[in-house]
Protein backbone atom coordinates (compact mmCIF):
# COMPACT_ATOMS: atom_id res chain seq x y z
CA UNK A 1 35.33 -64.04 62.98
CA UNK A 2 37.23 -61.74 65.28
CA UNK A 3 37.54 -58.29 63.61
CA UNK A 4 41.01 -57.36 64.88
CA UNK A 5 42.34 -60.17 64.04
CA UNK A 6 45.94 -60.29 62.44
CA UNK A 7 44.61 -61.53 59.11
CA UNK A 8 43.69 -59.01 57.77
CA UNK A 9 41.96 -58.84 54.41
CA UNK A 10 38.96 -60.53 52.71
CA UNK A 11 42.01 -63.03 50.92
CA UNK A 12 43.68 -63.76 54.01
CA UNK A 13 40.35 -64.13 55.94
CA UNK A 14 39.26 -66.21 53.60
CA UNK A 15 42.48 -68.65 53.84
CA UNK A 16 41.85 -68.26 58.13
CA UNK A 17 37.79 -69.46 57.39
CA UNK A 18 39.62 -72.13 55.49
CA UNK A 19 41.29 -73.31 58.12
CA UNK A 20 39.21 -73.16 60.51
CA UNK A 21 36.63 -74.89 58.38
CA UNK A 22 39.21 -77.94 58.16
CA UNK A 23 39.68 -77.53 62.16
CA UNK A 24 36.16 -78.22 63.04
CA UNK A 25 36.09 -81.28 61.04
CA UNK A 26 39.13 -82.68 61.17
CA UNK A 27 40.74 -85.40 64.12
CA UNK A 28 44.32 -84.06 64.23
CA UNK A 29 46.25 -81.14 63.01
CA UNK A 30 47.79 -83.20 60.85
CA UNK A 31 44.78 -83.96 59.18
CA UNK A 32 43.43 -80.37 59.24
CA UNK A 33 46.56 -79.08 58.01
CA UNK A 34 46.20 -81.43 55.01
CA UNK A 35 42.92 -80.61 54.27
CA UNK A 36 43.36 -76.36 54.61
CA UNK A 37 46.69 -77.07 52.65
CA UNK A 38 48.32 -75.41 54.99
CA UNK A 39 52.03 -76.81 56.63
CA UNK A 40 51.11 -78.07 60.17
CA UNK A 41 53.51 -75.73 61.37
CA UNK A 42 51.47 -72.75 60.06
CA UNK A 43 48.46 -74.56 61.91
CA UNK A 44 50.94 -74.72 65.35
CA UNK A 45 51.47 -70.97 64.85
CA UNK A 46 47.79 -69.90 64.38
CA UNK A 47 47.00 -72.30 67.54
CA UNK A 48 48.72 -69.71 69.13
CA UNK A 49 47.33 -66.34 67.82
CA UNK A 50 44.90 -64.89 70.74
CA UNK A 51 42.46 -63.91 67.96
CA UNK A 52 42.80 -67.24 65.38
CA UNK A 53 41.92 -69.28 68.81
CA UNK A 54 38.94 -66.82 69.81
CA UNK A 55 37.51 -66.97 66.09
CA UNK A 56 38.38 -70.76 66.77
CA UNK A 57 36.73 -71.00 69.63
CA UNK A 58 33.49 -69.03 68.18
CA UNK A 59 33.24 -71.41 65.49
CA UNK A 60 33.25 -74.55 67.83
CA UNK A 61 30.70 -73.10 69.87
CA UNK A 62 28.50 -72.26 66.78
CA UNK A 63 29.25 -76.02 65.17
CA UNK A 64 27.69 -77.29 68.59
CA UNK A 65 24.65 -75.07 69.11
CA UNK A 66 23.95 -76.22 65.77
CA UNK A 67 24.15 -79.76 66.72
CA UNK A 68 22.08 -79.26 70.21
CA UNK A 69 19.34 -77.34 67.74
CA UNK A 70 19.51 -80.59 65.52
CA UNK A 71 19.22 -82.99 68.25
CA UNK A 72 16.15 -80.57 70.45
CA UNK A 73 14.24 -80.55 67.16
CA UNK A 74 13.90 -84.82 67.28
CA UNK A 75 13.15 -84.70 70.81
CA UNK A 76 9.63 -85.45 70.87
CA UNK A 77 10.71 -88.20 68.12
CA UNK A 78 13.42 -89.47 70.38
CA UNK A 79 10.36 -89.11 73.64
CA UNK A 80 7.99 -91.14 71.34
CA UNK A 81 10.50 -93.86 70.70
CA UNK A 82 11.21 -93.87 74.42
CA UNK A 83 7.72 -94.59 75.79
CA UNK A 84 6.89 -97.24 72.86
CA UNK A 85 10.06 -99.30 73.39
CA UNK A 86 9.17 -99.05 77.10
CA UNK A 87 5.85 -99.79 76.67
CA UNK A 88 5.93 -102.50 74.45
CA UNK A 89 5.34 -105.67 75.89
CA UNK A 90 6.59 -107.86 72.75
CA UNK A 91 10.10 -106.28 73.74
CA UNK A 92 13.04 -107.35 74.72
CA UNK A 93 13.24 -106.89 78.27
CA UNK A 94 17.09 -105.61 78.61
CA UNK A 95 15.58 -102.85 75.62
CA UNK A 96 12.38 -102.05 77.49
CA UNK A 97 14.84 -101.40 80.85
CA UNK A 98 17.17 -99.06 79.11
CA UNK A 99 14.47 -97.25 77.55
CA UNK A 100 12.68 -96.52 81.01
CA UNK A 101 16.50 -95.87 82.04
CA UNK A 102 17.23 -93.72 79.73
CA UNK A 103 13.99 -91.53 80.04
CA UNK A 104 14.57 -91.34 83.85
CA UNK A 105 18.18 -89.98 83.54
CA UNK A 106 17.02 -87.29 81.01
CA UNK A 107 14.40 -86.40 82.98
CA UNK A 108 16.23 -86.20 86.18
CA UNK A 109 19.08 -83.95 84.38
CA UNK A 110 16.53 -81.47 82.90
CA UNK A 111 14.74 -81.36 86.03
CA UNK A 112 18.19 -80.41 87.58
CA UNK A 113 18.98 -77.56 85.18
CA UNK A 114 15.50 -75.88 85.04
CA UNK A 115 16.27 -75.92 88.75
CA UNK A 116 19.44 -74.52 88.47
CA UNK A 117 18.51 -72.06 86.07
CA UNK A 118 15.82 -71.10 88.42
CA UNK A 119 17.96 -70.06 91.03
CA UNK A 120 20.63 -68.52 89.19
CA UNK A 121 18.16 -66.16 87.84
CA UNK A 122 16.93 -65.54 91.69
CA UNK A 123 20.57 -65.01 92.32
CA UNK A 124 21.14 -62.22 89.30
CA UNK A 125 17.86 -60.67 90.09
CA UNK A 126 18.99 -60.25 93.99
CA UNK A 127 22.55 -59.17 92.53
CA UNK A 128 21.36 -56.78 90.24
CA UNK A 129 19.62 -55.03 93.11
CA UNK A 130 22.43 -55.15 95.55
């Protein structure tokens, strides 16, 4: 939560949390309006306070690091299921295919951003000398 804010107050920032909350996990305004219990025109106006849409914006970004942490902790479960569908004979074939598909694309895409990471860091550490 931004700190300078217009809402100020722990009531108020309370009510903005709210909001927010019902942001993250609703569709539509409509429906996040509903569930803050809020007007949707309040939700309209806040959509367009600089610091309700950077507190906004932190929350969204927290709500999917949390989700990305959820999904890297199962990745040796999701790696396991990978290589025994693939390897499993008794399989359907179309199953055994996308599971040797599937393992090649993520493979290929992490191989591509520890690459990239590599050579962004080459690129800071000649910047930083420059």
């Amino acid at each position: 939560m931004s700190p300078r804010h217009s809402m100020s107050g722990s009531r108020t920032r309370g009510r903005w949390l709210k909001i927010i909350a019902a942001v993250l996990v609703s569709r539509t305004d409509m429906e996040a309006a509903a569930l803050a219990g809020i007007n949707v025109r309040t939700l309209y106006r806040l959509k367009r306070d600089p610091d309700f849409l950077v507190d906004l914006q932190a929350a969204k970004d927290a709500q999917f690091e949390s989700a990305v942490n959820a999904l890297r902790g199962n990745a040796i479960a999701f790696t396991d299921t990978l290589k025994t569908v693939a390897a499993d004979a008794a399989a359907a074939p179309n199953a055994r295919v996308r599971a040797a598909e599937s393992g090649l694309t993520v493979l290929m895409k992490a191989t591509e951003l520890i690459d990239l990471a590599g050579r962004i860091a080459k690129l800071e550490a000649v910047a930083g000398r420059g």
